[in-house]
PDB file of N, CA and C in Angstrom:
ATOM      1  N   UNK A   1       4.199 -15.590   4.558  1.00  0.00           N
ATOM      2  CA  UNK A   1       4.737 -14.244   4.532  1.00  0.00           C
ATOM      3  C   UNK A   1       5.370 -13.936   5.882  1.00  0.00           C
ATOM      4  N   UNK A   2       6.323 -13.158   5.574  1.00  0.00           N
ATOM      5  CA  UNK A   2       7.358 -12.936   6.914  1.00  0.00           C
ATOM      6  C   UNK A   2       7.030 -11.469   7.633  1.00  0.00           C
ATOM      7  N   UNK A   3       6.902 -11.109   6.550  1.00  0.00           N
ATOM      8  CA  UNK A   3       5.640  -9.602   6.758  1.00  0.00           C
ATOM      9  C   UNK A   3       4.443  -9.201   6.163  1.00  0.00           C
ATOM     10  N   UNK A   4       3.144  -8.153   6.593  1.00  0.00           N
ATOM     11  CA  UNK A   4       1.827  -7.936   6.437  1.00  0.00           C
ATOM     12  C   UNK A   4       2.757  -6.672   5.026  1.00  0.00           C
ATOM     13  N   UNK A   5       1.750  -7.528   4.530  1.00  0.00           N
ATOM     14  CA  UNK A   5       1.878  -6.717   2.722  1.00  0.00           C
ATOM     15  C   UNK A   5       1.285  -5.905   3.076  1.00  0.00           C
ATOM     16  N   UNK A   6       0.888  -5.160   3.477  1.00  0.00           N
ATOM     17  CA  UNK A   6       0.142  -3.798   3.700  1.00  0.00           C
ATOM     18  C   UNK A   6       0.869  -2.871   4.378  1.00  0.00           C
ATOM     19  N   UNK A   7       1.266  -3.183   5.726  1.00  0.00           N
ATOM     20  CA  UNK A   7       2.210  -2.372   6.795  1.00  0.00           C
ATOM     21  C   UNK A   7       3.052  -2.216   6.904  1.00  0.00           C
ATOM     22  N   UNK A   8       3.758  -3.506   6.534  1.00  0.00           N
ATOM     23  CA  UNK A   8       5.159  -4.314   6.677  1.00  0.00           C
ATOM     24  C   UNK A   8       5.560  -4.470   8.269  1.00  0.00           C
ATOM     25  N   UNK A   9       4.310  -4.922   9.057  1.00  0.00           N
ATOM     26  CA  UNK A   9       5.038  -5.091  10.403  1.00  0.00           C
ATOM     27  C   UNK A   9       5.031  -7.105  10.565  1.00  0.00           C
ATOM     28  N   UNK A  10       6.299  -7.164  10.948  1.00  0.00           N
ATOM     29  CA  UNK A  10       6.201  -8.650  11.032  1.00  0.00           C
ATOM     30  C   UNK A  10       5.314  -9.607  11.457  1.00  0.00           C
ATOM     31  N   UNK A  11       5.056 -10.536  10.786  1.00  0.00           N
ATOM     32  CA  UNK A  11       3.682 -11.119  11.073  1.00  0.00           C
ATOM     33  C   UNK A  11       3.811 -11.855  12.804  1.00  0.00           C
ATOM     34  N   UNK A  12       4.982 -12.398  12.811  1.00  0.00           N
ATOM     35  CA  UNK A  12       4.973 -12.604  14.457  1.00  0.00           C
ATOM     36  C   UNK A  12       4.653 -11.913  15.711  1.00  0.00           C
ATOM     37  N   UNK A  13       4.922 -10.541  15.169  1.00  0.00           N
ATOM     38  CA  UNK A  13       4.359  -9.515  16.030  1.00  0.00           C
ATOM     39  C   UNK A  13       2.864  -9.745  16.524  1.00  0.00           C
ATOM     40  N   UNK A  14       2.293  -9.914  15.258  1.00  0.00           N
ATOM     41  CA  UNK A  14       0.408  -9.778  15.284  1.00  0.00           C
ATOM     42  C   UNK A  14      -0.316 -10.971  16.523  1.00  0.00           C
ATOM     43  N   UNK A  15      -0.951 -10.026  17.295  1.00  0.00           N
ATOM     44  CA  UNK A  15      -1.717 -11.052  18.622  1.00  0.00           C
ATOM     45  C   UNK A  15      -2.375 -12.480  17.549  1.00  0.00           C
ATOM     46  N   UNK A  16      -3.038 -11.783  16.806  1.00  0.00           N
ATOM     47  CA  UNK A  16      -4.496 -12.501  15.894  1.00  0.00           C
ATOM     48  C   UNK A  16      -3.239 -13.807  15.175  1.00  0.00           C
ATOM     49  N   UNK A  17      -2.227 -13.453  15.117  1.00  0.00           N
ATOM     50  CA  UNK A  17      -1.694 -14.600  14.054  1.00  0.00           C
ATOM     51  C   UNK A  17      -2.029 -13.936  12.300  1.00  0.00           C
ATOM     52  N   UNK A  18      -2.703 -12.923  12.463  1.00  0.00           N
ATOM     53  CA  UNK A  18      -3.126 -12.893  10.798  1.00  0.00           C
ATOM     54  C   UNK A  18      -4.418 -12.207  10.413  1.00  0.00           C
ATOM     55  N   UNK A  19      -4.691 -11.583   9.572  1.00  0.00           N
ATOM     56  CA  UNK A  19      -6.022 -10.952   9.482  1.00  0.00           C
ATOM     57  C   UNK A  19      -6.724 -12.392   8.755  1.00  0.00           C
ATOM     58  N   UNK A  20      -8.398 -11.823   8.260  1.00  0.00           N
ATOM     59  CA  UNK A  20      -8.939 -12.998   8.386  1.00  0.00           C
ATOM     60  C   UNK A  20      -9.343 -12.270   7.182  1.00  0.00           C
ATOM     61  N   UNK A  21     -10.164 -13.932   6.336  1.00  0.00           N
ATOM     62  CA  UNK A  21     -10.479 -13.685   4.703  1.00  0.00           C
ATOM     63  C   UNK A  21     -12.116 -13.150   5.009  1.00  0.00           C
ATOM     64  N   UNK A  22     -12.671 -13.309   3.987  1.00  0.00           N
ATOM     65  CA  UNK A  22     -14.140 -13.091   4.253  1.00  0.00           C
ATOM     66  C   UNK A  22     -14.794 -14.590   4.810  1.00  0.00           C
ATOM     67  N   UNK A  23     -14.373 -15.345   4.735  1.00  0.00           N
ATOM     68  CA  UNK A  23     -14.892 -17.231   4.966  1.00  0.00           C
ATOM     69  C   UNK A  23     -14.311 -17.296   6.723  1.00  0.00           C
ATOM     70  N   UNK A  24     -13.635 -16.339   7.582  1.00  0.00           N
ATOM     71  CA  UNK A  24     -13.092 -16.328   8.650  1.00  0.00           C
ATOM     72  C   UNK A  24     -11.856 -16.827   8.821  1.00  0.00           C
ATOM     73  N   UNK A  25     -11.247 -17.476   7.732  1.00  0.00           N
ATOM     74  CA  UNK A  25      -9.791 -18.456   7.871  1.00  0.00           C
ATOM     75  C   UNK A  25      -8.769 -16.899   7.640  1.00  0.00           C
ATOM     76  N   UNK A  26      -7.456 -17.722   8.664  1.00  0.00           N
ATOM     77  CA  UNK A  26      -6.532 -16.861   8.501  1.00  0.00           C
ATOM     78  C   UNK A  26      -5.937 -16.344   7.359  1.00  0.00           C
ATOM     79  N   UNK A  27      -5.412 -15.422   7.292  1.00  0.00           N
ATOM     80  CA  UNK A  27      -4.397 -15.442   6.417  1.00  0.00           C
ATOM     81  C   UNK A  27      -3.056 -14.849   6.423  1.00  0.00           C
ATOM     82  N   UNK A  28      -1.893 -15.229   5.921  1.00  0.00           N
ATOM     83  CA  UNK A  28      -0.405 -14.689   6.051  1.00  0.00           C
ATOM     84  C   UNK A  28      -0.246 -13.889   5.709  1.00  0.00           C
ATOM     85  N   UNK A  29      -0.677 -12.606   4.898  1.00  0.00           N
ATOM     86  CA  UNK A  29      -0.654 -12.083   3.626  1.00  0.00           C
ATOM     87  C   UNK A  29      -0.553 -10.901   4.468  1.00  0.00           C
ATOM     88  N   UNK A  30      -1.860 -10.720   5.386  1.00  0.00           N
ATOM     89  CA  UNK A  30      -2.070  -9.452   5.407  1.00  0.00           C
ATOM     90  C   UNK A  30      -1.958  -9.487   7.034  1.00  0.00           C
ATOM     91  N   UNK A  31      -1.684  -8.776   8.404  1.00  0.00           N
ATOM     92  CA  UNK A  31      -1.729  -8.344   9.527  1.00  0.00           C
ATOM     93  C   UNK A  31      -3.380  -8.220  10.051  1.00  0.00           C
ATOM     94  N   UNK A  32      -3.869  -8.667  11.406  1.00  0.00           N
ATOM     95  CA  UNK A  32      -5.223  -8.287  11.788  1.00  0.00           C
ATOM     96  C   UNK A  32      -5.368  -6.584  11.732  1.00  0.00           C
ATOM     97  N   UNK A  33      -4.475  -5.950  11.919  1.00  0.00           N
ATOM     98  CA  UNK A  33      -4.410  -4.780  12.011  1.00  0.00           C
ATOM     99  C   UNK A  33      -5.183  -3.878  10.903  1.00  0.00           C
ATOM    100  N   UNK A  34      -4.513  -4.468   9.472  1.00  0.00           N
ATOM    101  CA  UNK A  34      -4.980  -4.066   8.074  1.00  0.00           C
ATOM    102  C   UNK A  34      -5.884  -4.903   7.619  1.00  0.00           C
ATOM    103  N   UNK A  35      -6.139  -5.995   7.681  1.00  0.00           N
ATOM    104  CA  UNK A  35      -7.149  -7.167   6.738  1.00  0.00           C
ATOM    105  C   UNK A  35      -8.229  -7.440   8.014  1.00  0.00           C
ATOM    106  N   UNK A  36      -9.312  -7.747   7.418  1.00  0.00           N
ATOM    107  CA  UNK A  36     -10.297  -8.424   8.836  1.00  0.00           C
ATOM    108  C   UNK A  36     -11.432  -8.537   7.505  1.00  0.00           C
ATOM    109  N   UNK A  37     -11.939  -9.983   7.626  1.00  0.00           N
ATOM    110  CA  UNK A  37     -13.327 -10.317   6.751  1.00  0.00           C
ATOM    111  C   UNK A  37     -12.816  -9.820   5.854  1.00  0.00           C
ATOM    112  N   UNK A  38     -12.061 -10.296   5.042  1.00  0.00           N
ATOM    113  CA  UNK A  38     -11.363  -9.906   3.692  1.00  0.00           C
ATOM    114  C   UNK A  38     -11.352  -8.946   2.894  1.00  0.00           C
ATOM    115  N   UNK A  39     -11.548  -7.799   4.273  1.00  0.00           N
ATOM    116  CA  UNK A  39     -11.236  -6.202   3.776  1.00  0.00           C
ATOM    117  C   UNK A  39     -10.570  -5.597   4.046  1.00  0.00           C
ATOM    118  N   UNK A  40      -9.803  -4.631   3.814  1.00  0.00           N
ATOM    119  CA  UNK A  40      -8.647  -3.812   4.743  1.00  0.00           C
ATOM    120  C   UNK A  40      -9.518  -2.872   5.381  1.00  0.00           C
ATOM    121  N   UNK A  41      -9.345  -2.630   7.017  1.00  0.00           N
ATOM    122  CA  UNK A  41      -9.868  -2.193   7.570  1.00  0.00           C
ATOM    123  C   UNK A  41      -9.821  -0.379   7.212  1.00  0.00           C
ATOM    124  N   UNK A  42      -8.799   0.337   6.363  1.00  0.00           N
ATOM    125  CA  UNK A  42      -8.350   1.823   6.154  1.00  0.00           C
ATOM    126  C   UNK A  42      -8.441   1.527   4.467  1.00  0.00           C
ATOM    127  N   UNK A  43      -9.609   1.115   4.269  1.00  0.00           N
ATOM    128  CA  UNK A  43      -9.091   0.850   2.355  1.00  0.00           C
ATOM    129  C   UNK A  43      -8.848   2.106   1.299  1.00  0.00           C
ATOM    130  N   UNK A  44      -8.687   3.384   2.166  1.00  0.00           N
ATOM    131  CA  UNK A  44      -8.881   4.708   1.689  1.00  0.00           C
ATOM    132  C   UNK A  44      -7.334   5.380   1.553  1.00  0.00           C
ATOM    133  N   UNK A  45      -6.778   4.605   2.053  1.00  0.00           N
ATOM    134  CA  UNK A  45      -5.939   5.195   2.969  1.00  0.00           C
ATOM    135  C   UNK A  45      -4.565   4.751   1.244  1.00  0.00           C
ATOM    136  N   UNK A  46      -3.268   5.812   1.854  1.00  0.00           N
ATOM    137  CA  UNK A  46      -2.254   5.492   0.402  1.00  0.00           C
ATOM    138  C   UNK A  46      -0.941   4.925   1.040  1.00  0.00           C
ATOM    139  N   UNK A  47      -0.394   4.528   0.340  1.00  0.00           N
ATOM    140  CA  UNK A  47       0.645   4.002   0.626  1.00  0.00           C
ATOM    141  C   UNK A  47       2.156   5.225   1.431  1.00  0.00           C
ATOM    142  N   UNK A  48       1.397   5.859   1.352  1.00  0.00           N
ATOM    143  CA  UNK A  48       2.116   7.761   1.812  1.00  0.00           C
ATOM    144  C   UNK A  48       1.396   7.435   3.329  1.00  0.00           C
ATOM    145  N   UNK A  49       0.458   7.482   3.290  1.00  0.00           N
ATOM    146  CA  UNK A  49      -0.335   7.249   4.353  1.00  0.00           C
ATOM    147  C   UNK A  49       0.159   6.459   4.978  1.00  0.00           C
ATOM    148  N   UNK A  50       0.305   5.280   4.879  1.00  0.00           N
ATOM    149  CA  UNK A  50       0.464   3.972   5.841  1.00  0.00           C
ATOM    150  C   UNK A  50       1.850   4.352   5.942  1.00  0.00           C
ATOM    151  N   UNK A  51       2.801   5.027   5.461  1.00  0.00           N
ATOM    152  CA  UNK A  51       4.112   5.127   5.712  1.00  0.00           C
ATOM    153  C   UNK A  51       3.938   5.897   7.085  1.00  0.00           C
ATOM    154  N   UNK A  52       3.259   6.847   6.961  1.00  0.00           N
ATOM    155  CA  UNK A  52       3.807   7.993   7.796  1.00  0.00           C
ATOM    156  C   UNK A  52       2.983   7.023   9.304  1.00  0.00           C
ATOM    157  N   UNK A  53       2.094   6.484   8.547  1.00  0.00           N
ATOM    158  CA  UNK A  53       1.150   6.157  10.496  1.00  0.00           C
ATOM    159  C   UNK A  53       2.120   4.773  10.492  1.00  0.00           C
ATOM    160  N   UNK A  54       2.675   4.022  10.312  1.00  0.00           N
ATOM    161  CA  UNK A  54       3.464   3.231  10.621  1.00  0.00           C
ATOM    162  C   UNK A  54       4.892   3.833  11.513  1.00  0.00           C
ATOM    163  N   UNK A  55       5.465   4.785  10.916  1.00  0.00           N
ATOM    164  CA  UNK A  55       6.450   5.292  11.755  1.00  0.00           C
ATOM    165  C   UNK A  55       6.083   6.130  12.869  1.00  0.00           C
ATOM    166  N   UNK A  56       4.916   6.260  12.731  1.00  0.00           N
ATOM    167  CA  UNK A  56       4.497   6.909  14.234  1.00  0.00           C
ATOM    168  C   UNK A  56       4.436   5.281  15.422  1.00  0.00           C
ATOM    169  N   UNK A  57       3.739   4.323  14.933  1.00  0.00           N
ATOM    170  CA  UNK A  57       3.528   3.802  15.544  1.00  0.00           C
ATOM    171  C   UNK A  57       4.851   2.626  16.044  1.00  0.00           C
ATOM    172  N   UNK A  58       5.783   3.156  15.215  1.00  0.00           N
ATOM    173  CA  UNK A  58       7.069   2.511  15.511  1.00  0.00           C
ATOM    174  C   UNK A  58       7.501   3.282  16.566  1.00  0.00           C
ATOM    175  N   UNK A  59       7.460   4.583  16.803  1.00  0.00           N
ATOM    176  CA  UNK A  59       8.247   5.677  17.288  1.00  0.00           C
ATOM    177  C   UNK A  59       7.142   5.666  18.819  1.00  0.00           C
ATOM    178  N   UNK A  60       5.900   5.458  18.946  1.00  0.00           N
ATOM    179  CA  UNK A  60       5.263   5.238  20.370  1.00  0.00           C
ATOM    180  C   UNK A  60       5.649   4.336  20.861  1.00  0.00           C
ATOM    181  N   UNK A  61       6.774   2.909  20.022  1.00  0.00           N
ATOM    182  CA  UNK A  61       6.703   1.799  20.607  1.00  0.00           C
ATOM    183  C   UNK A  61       7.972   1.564  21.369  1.00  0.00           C
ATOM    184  N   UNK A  62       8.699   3.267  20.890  1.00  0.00           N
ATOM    185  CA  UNK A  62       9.972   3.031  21.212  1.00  0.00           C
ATOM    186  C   UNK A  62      11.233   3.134  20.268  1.00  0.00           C
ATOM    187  N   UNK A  63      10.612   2.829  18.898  1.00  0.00           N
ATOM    188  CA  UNK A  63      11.950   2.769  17.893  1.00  0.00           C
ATOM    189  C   UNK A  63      12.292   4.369  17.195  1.00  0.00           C
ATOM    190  N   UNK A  64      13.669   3.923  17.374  1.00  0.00           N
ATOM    191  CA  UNK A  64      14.730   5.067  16.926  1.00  0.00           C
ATOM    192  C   UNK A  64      14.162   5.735  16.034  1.00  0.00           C
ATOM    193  N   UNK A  65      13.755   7.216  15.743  1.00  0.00           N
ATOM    194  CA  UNK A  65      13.349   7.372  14.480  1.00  0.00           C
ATOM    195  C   UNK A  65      14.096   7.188  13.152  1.00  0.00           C
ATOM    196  N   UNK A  66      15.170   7.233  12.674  1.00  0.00           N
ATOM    197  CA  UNK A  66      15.767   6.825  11.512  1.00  0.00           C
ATOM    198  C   UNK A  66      15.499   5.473  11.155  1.00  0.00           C
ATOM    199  N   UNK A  67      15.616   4.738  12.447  1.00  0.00           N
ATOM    200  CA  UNK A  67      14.987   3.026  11.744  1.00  0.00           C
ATOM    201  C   UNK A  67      13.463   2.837  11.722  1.00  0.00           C
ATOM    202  N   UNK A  68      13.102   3.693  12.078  1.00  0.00           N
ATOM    203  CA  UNK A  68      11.314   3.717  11.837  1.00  0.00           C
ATOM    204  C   UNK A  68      11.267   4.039  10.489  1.00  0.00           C
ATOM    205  N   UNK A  69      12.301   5.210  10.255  1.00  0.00           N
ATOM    206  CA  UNK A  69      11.906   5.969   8.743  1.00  0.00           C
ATOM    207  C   UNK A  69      12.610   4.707   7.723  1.00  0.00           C
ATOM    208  N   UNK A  70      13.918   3.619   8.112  1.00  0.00           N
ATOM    209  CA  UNK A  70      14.220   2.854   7.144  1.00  0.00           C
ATOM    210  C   UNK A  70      13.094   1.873   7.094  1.00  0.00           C
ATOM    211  N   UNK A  71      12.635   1.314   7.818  1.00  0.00           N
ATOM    212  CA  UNK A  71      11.495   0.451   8.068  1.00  0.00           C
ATOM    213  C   UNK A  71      10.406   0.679   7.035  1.00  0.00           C
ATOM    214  N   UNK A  72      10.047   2.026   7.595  1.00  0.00           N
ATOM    215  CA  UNK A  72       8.502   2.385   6.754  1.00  0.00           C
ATOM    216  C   UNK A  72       8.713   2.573   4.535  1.00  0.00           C
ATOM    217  N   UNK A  73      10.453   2.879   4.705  1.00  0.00           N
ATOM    218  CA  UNK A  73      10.714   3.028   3.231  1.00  0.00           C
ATOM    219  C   UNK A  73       9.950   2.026   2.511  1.00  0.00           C
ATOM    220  N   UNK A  74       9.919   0.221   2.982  1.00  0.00           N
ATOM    221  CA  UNK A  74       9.770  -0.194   2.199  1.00  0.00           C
ATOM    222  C   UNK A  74       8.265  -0.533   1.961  1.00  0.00           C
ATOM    223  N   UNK A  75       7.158   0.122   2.116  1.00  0.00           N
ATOM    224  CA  UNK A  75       5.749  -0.258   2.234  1.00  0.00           C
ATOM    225  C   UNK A  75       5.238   0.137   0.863  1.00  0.00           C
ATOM    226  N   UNK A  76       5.670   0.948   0.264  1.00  0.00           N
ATOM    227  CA  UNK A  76       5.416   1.067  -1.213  1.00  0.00           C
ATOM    228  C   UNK A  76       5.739   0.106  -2.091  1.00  0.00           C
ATOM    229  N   UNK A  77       6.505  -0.963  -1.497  1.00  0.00           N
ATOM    230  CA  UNK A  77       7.131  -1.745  -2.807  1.00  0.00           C
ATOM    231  C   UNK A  77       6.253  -2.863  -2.176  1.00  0.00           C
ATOM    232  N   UNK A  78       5.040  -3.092  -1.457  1.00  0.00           N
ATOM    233  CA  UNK A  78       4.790  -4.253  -0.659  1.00  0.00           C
ATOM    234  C   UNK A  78       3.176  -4.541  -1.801  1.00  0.00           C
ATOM    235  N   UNK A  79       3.167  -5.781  -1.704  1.00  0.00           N
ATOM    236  CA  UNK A  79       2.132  -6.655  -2.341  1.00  0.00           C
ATOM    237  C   UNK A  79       0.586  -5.382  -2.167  1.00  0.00           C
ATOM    238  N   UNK A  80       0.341  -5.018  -1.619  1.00  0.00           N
ATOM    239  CA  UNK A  80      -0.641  -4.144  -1.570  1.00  0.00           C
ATOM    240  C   UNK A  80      -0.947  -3.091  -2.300  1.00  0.00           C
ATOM    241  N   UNK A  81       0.437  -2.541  -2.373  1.00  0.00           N
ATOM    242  CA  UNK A  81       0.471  -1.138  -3.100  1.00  0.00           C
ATOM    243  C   UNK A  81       1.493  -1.484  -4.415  1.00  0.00           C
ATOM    244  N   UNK A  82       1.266  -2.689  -4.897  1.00  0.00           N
ATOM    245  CA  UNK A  82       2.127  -2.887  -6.025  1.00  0.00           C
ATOM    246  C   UNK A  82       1.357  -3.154  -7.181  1.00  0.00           C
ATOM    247  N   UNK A  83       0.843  -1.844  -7.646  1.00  0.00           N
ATOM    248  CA  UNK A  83      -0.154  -1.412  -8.722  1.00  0.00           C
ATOM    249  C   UNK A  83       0.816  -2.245 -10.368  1.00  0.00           C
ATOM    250  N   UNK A  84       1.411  -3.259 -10.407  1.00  0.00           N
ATOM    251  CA  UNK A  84       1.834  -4.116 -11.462  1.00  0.00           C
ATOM    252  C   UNK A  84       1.471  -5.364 -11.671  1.00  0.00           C
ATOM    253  N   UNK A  85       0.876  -5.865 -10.013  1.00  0.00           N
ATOM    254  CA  UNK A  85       0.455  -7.171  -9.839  1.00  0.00           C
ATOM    255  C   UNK A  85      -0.871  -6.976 -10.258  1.00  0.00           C
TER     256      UNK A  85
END
């Protein structure tokens, strides 16, 4: 994965390389940020949610807000919150 199905922040970004399963092995799927011991660390949390704290955390890091807000558009359509799979 090229991005964390949960956040959508690029997985190269992530210090960890990857959140971890419950067995401790990495994984691509998900960001250390959101996954750790094969739970999402905010499992409460909605896909409204992770939009809006994602563009905050784009916007402390520096990014433009309009490309924070194109950025964060696509987290609803991401493996996490894709209530079809």
């Amino acid at each position: 994965m090229k991005q964390c199905q949960s956040c959508g922040m690029a997985m190269a970004r992530d210090p960890e390389g990857g959140g971890t399963r419950a067995d401790g092995t990495r994984t691509q799927e998900y960001c250390s940020f959101c996954y750790r011991d094969g739970e999402f660390l905010q499992p409460r949390i909605s896909a409204h949610q992770m939009q809006k704290r994602s563009r905050q955390q784009m916007r402390d890091q520096g990014t433009w807000a309009p490309l924070a807000w194109l950025f964060a558009r696509q987290i609803p359509h991401l493996k996490r919150w894709d209530r079809t799979a």
